[in-house]
C-alpha atoms as a PDB file:
ATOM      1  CA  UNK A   1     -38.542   3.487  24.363  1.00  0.00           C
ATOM      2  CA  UNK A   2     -38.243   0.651  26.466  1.00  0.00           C
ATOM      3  CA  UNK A   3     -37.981  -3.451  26.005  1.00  0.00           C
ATOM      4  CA  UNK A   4     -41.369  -3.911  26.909  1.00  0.00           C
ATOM      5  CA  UNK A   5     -42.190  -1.020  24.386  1.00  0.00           C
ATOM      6  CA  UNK A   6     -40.819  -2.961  21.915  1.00  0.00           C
ATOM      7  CA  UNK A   7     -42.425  -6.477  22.960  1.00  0.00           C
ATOM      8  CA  UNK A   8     -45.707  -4.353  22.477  1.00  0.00           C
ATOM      9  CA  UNK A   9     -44.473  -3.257  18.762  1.00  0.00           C
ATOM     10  CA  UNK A  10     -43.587  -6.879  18.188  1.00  0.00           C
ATOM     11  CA  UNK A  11     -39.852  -5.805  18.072  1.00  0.00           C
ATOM     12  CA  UNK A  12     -39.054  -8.308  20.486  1.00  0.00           C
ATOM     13  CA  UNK A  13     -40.513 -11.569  21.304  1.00  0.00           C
ATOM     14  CA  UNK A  14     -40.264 -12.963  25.282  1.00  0.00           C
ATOM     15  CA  UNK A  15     -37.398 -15.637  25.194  1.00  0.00           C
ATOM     16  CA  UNK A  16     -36.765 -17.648  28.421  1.00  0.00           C
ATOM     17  CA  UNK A  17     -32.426 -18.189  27.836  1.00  0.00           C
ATOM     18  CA  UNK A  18     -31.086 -21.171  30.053  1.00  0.00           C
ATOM     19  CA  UNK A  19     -27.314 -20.630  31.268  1.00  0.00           C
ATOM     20  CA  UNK A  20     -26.672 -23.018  28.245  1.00  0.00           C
ATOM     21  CA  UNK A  21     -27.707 -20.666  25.519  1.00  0.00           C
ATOM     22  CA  UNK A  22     -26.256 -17.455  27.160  1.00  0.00           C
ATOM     23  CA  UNK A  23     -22.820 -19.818  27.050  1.00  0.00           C
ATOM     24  CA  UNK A  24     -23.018 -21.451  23.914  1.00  0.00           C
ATOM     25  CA  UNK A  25     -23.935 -17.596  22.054  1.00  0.00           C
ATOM     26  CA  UNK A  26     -21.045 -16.020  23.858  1.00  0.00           C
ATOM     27  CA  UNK A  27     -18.682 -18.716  22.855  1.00  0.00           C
ATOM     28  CA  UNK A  28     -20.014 -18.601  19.202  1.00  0.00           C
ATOM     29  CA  UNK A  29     -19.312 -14.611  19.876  1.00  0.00           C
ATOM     30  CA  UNK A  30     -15.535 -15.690  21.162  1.00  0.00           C
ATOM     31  CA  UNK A  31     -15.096 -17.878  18.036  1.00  0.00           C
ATOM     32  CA  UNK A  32     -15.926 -14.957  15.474  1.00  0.00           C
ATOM     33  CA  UNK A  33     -13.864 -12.546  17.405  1.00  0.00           C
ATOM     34  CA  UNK A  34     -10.830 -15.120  16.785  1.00  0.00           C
ATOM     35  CA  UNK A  35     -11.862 -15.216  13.363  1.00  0.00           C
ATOM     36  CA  UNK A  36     -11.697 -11.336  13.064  1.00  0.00           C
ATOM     37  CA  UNK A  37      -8.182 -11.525  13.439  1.00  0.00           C
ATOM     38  CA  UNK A  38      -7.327 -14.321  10.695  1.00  0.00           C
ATOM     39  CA  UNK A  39      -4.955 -12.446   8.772  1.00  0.00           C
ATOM     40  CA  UNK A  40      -5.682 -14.855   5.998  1.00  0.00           C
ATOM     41  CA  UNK A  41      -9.279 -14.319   5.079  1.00  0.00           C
ATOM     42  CA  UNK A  42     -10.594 -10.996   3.706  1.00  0.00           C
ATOM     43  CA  UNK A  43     -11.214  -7.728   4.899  1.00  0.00           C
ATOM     44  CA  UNK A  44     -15.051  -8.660   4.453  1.00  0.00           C
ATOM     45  CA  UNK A  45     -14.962 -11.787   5.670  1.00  0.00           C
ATOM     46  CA  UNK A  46     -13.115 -10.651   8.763  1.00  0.00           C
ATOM     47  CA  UNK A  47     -15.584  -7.327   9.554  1.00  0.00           C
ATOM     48  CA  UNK A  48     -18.271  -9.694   9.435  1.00  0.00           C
ATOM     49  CA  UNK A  49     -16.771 -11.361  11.885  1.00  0.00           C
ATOM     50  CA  UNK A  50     -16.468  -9.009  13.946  1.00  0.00           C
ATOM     51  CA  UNK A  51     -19.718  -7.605  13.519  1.00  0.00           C
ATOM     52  CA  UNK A  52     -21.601 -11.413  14.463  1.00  0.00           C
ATOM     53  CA  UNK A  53     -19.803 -11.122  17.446  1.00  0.00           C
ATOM     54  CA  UNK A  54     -21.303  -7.558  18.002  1.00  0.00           C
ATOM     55  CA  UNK A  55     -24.239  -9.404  17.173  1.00  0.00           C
ATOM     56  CA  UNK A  56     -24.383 -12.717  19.620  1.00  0.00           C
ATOM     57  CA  UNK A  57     -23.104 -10.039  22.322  1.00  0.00           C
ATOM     58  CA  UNK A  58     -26.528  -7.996  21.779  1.00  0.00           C
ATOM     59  CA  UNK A  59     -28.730 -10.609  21.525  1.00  0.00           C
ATOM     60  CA  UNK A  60     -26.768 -12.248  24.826  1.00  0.00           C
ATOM     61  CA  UNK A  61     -27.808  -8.984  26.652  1.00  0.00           C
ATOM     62  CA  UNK A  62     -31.617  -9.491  25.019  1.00  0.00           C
ATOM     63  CA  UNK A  63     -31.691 -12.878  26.406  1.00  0.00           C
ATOM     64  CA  UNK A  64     -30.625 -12.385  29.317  1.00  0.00           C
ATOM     65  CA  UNK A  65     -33.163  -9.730  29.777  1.00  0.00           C
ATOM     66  CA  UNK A  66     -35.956 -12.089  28.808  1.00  0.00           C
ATOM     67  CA  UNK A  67     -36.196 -10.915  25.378  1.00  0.00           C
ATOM     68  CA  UNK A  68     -35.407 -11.661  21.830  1.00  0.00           C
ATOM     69  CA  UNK A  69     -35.410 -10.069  18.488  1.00  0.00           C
ATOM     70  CA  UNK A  70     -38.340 -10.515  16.147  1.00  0.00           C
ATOM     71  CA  UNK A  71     -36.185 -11.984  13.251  1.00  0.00           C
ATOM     72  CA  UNK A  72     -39.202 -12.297  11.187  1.00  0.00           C
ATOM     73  CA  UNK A  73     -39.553  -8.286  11.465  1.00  0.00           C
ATOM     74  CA  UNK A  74     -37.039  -6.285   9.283  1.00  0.00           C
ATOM     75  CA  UNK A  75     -34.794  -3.894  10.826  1.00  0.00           C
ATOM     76  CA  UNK A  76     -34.287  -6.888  13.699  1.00  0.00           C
ATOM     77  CA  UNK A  77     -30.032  -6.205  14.268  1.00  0.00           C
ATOM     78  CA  UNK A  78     -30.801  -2.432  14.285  1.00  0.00           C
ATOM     79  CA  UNK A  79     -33.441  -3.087  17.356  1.00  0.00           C
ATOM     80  CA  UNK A  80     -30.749  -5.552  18.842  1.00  0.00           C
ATOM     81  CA  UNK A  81     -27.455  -3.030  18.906  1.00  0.00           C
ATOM     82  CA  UNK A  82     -29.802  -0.026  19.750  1.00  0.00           C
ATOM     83  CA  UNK A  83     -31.305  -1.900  22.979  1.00  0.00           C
ATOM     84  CA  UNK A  84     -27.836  -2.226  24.465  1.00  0.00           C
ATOM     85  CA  UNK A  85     -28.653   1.074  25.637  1.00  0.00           C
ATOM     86  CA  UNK A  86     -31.316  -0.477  27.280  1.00  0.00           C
ATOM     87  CA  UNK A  87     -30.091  -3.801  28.619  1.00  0.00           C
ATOM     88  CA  UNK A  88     -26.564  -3.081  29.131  1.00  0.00           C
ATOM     89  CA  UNK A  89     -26.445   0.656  29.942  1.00  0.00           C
ATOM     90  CA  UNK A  90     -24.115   1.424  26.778  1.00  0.00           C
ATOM     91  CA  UNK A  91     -23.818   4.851  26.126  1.00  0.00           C
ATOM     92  CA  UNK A  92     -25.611   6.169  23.221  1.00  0.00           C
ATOM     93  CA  UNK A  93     -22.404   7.452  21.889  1.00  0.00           C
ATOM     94  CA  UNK A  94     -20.978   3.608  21.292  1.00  0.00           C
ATOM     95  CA  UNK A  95     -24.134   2.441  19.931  1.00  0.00           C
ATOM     96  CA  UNK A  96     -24.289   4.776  17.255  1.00  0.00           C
ATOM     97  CA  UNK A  97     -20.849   3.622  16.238  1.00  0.00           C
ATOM     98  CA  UNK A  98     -22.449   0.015  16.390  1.00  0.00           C
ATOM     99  CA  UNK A  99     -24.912   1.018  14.407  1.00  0.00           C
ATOM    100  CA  UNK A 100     -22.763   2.666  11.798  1.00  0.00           C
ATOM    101  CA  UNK A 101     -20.537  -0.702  11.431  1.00  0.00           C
ATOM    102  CA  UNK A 102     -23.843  -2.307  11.129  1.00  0.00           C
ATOM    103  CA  UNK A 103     -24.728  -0.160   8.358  1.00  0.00           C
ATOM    104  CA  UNK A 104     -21.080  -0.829   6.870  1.00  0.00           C
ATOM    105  CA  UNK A 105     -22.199  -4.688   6.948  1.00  0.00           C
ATOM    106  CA  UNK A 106     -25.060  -3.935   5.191  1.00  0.00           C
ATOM    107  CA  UNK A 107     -23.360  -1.809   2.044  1.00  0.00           C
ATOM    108  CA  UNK A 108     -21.034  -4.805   1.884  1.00  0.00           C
ATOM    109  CA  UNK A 109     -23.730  -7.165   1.927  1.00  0.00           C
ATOM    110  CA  UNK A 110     -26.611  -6.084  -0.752  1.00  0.00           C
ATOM    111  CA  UNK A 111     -24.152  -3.861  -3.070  1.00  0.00           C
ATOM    112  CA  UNK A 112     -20.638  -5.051  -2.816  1.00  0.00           C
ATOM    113  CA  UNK A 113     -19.039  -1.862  -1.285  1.00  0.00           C
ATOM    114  CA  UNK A 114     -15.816  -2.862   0.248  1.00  0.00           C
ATOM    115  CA  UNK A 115     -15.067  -3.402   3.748  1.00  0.00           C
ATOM    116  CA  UNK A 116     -11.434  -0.847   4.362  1.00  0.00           C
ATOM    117  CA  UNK A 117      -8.644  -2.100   6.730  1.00  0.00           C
ATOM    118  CA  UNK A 118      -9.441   0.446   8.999  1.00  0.00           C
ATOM    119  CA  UNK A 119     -13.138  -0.182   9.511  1.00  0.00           C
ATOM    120  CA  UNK A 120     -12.147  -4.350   9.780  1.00  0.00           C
ATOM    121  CA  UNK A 121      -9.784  -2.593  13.012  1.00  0.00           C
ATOM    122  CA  UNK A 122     -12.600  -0.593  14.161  1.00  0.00           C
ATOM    123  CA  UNK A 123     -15.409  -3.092  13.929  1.00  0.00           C
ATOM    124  CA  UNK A 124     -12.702  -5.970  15.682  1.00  0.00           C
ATOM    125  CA  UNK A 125     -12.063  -3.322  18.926  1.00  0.00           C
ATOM    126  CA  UNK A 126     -15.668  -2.780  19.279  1.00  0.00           C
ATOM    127  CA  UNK A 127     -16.399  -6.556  19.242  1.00  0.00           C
ATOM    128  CA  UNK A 128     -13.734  -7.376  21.556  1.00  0.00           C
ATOM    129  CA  UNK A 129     -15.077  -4.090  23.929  1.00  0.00           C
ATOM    130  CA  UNK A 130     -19.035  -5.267  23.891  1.00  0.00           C
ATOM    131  CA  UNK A 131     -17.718  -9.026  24.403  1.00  0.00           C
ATOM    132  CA  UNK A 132     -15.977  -7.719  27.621  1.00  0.00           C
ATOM    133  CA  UNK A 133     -18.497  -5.523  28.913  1.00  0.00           C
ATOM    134  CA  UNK A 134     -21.633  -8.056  28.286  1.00  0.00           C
ATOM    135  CA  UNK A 135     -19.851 -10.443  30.357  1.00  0.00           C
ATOM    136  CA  UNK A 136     -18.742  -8.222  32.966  1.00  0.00           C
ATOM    137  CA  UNK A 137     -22.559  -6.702  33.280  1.00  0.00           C
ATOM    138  CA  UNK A 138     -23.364 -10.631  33.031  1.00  0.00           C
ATOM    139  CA  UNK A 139     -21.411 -11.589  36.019  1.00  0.00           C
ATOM    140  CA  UNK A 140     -22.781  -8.886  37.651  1.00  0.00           C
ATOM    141  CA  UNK A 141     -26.602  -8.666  36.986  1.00  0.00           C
ATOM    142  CA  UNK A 142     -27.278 -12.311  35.571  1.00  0.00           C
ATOM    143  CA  UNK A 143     -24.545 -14.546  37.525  1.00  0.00           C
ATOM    144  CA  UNK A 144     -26.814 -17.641  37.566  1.00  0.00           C
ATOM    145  CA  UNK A 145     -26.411 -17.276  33.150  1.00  0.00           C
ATOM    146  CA  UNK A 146     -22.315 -16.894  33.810  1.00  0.00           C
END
């Protein structure tokens, strides 16, 4: 599959992002990451946190590929994590796990499983990994969005 495979599916929708939005989504990404780590809020509270992070950094990498997810569309943050694979090169391996905290998020969400310590940890170092490598493949590929 690729991104214009899933423009044709209506997966994606062309998006034009300005160095403004790419900014202001990867400081909104910063913010939850920071919030992930607030000791004082719960375990659910923080993993989702962490996991809107995972989320701006996906849709940063969509954007700055000319794309954005169909939000109308369900299944529109599966179609975001799995195209890092496409826009950032992230091994499949990593965006399974992704995919797996997204499906954590999800469980929590519409029936109330809880979130463990462990998977708040988890879903907080992946944040803080995709944050770091969607710059990094930023400041390489799209400088003029950096």
């Amino acid at each position: 599959m690729t991104l214009q495979n899933l423009l044709a599916i209506q997966r994606l929708l062309a998006f034009e992002a300005t160095r403004a939005d790419v900014q202001r989504l990867l400081a909104a990404a910063e913010r939850n990451l920071a919030d992930a780590a607030v000791q004082a809020i719960s375990d659910e509270n923080r993993f989702d946190a962490a996991y809107k992070c995972i989320m701006q950094c996906a849709m940063a990498a969509l954007w700055a590929h000319g794309y954005r997810t169909s939000t109308s569309q369900p299944g529109h943050h599966q179609t975001a994590i799995q195209s890092l694979t496409l826009t950032i090169a992230l091994d499949s391996k990593t965006m399974v796990l992704l995919d797996t905290l997204r499906r954590q998020r999800n469980v929590n969400d519409y029936d109330g499983v809880p979130i463990s310590p462990s998977a708040v940890a988890e879903g907080t170092r992946q944040a803080q990994a995709l944050l770091q490598r969607v710059r990094a493949w930023l400041a390489q590929h799209r400088p003029d969005l950096t």
